[in-house]
N, C-alpha and C. Protein backbone atom coordinates (compact mmCIF):
# COMPACT_ATOMS: atom_id res chain seq x y z
N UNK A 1 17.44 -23.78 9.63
CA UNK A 1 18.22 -23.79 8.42
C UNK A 1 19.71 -23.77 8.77
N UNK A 2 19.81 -22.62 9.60
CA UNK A 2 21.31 -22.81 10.20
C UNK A 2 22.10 -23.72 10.62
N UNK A 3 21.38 -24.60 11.28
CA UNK A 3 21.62 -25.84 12.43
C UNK A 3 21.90 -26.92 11.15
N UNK A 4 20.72 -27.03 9.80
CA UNK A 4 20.74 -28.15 8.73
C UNK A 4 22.40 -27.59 8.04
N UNK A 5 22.60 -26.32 7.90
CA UNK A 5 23.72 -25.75 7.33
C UNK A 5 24.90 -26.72 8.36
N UNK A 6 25.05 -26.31 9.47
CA UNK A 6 26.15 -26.64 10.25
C UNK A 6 26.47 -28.10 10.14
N UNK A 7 25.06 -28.67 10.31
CA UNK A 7 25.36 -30.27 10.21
C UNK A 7 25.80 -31.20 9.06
N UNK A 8 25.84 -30.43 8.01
CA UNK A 8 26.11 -31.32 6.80
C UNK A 8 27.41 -30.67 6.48
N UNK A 9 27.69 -29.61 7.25
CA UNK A 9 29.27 -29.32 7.11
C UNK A 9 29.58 -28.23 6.38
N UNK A 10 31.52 -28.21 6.58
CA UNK A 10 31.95 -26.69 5.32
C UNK A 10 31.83 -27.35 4.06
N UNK A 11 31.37 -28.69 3.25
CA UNK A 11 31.72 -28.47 1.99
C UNK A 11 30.22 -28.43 1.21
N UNK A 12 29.49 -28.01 1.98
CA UNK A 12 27.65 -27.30 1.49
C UNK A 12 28.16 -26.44 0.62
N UNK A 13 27.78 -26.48 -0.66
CA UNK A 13 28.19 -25.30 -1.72
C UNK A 13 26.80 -24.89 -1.65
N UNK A 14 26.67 -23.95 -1.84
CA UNK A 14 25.25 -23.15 -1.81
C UNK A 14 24.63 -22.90 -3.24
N UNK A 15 23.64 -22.62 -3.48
CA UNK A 15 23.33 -22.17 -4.85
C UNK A 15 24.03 -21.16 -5.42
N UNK A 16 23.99 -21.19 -6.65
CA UNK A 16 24.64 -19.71 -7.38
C UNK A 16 23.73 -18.65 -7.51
N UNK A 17 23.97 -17.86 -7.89
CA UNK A 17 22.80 -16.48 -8.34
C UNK A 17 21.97 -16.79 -8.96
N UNK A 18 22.60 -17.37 -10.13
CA UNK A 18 21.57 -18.01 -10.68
C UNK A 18 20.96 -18.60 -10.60
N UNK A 19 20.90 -20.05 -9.78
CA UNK A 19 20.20 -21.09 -9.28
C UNK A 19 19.23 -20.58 -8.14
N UNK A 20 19.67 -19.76 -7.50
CA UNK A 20 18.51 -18.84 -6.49
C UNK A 20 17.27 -17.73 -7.55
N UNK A 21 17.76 -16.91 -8.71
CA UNK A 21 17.39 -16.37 -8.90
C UNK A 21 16.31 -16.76 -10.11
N UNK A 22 16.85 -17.85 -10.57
CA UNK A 22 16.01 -18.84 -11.96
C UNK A 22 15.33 -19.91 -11.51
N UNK A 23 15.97 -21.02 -11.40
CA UNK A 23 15.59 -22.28 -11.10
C UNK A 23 15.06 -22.62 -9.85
N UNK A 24 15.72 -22.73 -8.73
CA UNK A 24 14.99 -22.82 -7.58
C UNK A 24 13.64 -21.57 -7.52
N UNK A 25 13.78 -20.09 -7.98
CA UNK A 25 12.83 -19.45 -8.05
C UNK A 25 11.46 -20.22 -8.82
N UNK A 26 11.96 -20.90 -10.27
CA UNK A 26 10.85 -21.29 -10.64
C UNK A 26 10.18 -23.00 -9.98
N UNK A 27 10.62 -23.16 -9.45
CA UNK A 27 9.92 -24.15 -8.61
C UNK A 27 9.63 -24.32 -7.60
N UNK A 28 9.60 -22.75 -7.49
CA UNK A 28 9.08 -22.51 -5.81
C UNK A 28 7.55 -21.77 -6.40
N UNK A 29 7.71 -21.29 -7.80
CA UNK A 29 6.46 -20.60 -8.15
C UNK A 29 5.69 -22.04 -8.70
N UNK A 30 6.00 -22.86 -9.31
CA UNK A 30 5.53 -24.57 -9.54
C UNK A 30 4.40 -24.63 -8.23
N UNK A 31 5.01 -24.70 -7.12
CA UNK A 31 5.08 -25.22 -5.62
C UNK A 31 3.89 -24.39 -5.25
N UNK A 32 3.89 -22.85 -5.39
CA UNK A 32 2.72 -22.10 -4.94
C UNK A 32 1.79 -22.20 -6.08
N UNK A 33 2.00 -22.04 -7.17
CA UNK A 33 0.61 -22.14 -8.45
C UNK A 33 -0.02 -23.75 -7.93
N UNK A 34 0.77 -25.07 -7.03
CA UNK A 34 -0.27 -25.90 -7.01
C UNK A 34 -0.84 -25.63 -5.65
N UNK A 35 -0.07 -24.99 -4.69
CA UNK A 35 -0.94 -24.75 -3.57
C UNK A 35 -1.94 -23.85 -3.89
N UNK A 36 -1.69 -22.99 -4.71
CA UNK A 36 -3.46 -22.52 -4.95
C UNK A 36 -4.51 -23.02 -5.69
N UNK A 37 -4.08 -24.10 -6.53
CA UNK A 37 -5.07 -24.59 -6.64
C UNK A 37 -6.17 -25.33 -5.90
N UNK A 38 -5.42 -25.98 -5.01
CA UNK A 38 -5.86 -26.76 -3.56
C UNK A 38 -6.94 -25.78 -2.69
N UNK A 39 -5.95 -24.15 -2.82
CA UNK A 39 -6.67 -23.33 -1.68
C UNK A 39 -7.69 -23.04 -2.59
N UNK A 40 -7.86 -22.87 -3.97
CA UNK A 40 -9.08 -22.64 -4.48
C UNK A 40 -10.36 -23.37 -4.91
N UNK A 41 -10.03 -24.66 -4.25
CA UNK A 41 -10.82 -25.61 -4.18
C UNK A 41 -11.77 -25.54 -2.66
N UNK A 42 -10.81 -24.62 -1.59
CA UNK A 42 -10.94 -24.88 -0.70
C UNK A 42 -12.21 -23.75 -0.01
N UNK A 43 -11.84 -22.54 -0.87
CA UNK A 43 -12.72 -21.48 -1.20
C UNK A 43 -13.92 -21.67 -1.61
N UNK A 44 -13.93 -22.80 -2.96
CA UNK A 44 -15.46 -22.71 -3.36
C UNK A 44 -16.48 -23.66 -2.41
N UNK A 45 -15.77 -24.66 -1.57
CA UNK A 45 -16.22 -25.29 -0.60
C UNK A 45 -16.51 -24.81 0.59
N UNK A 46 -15.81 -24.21 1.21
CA UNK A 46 -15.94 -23.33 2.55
C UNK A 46 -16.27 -21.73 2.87
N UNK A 47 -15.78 -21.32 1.89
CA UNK A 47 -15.49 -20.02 1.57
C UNK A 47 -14.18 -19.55 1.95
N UNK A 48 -13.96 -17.72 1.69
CA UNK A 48 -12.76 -17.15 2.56
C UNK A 48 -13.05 -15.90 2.95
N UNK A 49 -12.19 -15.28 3.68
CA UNK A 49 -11.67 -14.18 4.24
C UNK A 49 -10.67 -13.45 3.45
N UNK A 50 -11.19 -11.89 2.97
CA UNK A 50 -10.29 -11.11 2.27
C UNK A 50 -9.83 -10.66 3.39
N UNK A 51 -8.15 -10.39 3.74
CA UNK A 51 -7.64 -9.48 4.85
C UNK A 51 -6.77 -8.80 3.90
N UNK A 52 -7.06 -7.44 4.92
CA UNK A 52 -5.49 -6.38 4.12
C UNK A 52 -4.73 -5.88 5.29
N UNK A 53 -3.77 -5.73 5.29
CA UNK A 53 -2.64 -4.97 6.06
C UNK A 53 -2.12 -4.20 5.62
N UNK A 54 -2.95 -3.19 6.41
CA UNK A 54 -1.94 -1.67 5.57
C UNK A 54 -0.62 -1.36 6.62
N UNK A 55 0.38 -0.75 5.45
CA UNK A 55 1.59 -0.33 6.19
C UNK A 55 2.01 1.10 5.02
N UNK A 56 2.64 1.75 6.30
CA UNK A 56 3.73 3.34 5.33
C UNK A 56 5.29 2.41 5.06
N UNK A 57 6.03 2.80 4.08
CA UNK A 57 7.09 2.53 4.05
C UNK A 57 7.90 3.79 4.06
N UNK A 58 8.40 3.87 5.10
CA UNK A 58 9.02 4.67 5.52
C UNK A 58 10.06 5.77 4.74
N UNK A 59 10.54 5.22 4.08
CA UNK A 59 11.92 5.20 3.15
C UNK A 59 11.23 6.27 1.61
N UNK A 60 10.11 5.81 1.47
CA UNK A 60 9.72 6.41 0.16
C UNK A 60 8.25 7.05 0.47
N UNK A 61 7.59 6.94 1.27
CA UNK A 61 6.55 7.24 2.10
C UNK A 61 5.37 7.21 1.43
N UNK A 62 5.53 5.91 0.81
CA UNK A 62 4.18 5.36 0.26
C UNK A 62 3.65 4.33 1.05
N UNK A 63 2.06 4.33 1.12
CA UNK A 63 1.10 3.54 1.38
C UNK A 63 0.79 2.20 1.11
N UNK A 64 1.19 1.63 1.53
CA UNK A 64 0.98 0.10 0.76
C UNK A 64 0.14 -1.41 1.51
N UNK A 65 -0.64 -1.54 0.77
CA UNK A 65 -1.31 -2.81 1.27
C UNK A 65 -1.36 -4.05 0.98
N UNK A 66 -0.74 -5.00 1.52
CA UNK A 66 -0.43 -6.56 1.04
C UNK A 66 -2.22 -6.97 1.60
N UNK A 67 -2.94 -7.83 0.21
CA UNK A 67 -3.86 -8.57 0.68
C UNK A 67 -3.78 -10.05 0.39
N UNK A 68 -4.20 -10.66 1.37
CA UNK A 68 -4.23 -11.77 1.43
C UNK A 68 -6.02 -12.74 1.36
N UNK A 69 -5.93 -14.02 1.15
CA UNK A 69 -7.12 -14.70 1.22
C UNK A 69 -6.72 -15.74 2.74
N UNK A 70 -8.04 -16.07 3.41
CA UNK A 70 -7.83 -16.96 4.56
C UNK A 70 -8.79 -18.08 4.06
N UNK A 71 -8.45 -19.20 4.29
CA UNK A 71 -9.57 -20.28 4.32
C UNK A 71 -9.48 -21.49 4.92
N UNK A 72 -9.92 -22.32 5.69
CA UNK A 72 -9.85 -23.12 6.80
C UNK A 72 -8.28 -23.79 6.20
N UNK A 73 -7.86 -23.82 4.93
CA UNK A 73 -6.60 -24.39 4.20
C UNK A 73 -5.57 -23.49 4.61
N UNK A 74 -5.80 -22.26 5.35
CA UNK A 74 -4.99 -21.48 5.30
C UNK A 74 -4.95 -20.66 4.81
N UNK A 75 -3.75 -18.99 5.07
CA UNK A 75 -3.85 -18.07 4.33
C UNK A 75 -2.17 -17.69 2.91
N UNK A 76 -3.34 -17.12 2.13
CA UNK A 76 -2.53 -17.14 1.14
C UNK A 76 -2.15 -15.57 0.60
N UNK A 77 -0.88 -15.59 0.29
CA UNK A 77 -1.07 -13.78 -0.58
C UNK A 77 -1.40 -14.01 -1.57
N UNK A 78 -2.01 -12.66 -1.51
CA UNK A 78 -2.42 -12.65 -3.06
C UNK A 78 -1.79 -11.54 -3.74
N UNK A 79 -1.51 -10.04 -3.60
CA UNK A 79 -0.53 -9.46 -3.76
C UNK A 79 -0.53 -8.04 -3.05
N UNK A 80 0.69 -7.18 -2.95
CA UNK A 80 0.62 -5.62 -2.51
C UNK A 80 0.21 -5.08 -3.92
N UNK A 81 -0.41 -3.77 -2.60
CA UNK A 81 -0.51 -3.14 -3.66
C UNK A 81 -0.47 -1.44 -3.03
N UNK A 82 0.26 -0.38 -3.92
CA UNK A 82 0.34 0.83 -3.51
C UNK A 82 -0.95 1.77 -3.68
N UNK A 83 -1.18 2.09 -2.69
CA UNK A 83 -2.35 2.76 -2.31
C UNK A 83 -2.57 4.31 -2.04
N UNK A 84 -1.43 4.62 -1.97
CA UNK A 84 -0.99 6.24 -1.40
C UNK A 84 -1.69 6.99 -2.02
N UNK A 85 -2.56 7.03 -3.42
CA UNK A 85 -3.37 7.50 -3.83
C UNK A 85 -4.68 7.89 -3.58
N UNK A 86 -5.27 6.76 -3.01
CA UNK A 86 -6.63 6.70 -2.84
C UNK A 86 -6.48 6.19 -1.08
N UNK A 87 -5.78 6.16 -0.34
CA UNK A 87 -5.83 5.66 1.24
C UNK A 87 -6.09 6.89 1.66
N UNK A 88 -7.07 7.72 1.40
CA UNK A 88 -7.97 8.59 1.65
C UNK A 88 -9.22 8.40 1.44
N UNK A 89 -9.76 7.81 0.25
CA UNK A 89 -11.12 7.92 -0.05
C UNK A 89 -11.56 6.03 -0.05
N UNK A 90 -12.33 6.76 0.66
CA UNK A 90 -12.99 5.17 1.16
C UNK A 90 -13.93 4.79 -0.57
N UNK A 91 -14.12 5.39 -1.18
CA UNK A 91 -14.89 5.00 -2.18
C UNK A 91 -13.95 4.20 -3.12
N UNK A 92 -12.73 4.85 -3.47
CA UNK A 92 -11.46 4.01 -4.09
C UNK A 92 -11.19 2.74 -3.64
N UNK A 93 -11.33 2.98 -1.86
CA UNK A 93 -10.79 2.02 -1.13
C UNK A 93 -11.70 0.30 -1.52
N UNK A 94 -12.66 1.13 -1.26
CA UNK A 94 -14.18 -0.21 -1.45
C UNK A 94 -13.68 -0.71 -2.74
N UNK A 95 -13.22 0.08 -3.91
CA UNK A 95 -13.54 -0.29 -5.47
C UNK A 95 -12.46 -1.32 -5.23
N UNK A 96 -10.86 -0.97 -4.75
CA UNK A 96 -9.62 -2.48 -4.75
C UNK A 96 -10.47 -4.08 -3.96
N UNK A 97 -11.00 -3.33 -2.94
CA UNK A 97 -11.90 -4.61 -2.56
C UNK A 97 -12.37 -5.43 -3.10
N UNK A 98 -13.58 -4.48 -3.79
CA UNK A 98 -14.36 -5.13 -4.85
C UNK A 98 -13.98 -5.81 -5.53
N UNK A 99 -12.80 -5.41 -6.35
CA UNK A 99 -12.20 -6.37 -7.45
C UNK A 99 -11.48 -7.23 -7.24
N UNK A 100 -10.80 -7.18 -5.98
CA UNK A 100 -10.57 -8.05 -5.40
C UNK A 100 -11.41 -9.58 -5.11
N UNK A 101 -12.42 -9.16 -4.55
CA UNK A 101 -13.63 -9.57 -4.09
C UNK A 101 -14.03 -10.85 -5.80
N UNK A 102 -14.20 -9.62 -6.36
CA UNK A 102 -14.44 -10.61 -7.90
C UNK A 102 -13.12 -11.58 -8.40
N UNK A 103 -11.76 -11.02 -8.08
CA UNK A 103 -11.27 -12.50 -8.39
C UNK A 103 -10.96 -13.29 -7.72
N UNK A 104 -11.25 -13.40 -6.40
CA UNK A 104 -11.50 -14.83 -5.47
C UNK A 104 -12.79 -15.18 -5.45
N UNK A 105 -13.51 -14.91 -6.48
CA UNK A 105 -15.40 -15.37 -6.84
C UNK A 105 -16.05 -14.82 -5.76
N UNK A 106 -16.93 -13.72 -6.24
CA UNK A 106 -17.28 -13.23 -5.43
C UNK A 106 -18.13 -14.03 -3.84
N UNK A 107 -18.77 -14.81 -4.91
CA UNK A 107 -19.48 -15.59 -4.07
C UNK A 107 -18.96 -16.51 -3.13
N UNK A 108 -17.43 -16.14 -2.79
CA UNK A 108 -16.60 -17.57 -1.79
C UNK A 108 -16.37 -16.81 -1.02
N UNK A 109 -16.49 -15.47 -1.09
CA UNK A 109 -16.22 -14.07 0.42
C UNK A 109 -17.05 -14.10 1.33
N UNK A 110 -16.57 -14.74 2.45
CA UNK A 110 -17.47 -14.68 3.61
C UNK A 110 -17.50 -13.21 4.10
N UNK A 111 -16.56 -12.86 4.87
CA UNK A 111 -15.87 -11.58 5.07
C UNK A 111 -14.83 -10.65 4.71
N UNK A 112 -14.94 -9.78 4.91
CA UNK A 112 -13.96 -8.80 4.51
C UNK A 112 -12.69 -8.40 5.83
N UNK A 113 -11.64 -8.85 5.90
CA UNK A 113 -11.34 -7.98 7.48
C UNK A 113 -10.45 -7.17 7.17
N UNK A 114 -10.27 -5.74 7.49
CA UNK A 114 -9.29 -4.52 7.49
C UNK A 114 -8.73 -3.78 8.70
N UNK A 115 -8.14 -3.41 9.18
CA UNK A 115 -7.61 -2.39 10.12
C UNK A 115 -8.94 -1.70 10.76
N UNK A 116 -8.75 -0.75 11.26
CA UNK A 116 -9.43 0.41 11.77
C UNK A 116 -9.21 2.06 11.50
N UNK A 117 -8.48 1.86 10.06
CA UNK A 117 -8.55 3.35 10.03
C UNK A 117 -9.83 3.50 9.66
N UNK A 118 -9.79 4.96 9.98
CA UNK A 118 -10.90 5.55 9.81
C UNK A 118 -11.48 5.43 8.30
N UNK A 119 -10.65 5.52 7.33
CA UNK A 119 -11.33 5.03 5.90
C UNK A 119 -11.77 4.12 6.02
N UNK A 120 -11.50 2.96 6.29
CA UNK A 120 -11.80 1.59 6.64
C UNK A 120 -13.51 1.44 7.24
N UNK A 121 -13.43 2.01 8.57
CA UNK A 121 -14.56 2.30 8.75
C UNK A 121 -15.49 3.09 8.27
N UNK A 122 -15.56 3.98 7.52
CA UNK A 122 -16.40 4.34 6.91
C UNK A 122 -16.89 3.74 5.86
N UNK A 123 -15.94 2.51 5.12
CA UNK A 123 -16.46 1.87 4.31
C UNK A 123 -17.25 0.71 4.63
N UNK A 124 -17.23 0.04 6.08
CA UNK A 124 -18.30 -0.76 6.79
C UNK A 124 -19.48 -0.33 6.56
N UNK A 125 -19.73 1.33 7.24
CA UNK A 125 -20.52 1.75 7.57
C UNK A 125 -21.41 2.37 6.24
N UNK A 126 -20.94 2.65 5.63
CA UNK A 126 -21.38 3.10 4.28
C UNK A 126 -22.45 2.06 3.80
N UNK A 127 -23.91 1.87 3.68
CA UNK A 127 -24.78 0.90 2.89
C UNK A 127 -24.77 0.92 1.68
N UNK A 128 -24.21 2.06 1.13
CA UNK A 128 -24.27 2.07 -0.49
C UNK A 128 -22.68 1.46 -0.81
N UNK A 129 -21.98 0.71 -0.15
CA UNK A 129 -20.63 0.16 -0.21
C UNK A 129 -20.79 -1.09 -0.24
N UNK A 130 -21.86 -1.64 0.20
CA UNK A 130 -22.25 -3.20 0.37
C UNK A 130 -21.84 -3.33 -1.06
N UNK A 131 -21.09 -5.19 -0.82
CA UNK A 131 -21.18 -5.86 -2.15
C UNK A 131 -22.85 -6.21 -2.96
N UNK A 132 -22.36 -5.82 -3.95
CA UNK A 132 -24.15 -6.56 -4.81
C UNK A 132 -24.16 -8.00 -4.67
């Protein structure tokens, strides 16, 4: 970006606040609402992969997990979400899954992949955690 900046020179006027914060914003959301349609085509054909990445944020010292979908199209977010509540109980934990799980159709979830905390694993291991 830098290098495209330098080469077209000092009289690059840049966007305004507004134009970053409205317009170019909304056609960057245009841009992703059609890439998911593509990836959700791509899901009911192949299937996907729910992944989560948990992280602390340091600053406010909440729990938070961005999940995403994978599918041979690639991976997509789908959204964070604060967890500091329940990133103790694996039974909570299973339930964001789950619903998760139900709005990428249930039936296009190949796998589930998570970390290794120990909640995590207990919710593998748990048989009464299996999806129906």
């Amino acid at each position: 970006m830098c290098e495209s900046i330098g080469q077209f020179g000092p009289s690059l006027k840049p966007p305004s606040m507004y134009e970053a914060k409205v317009s170019l914003l909304k056609i960057k959301v245009k841009d992703t609402e059609k890439a998911m349609v593509e990836n959700k085509k791509e899901l009911a054909k192949n299937g996907c992969s729910i992944l989560s990445e948990g992280w602390r944020d340091s600053t406010v010292q909440n729990d938070i997990v961005n999940f995403l979908v994978n599918s041979p199209k690639g991976s997509v977010f789908i959204k964070p979400m604060n967890v500091s509540d329940v990133v103790k109980d694996a039974n909570l934990q299973f339930k964001i899954l789950d619903d998760l799980a139900e709005e990428v159709r249930e039936e296009n979830v190949v796998q589930v992949v998570t970390n290794n905390a120990s909640n995590y694993v207990k919710e593998g291991k748990n048989p009464s955690l299996l999806f129906e």
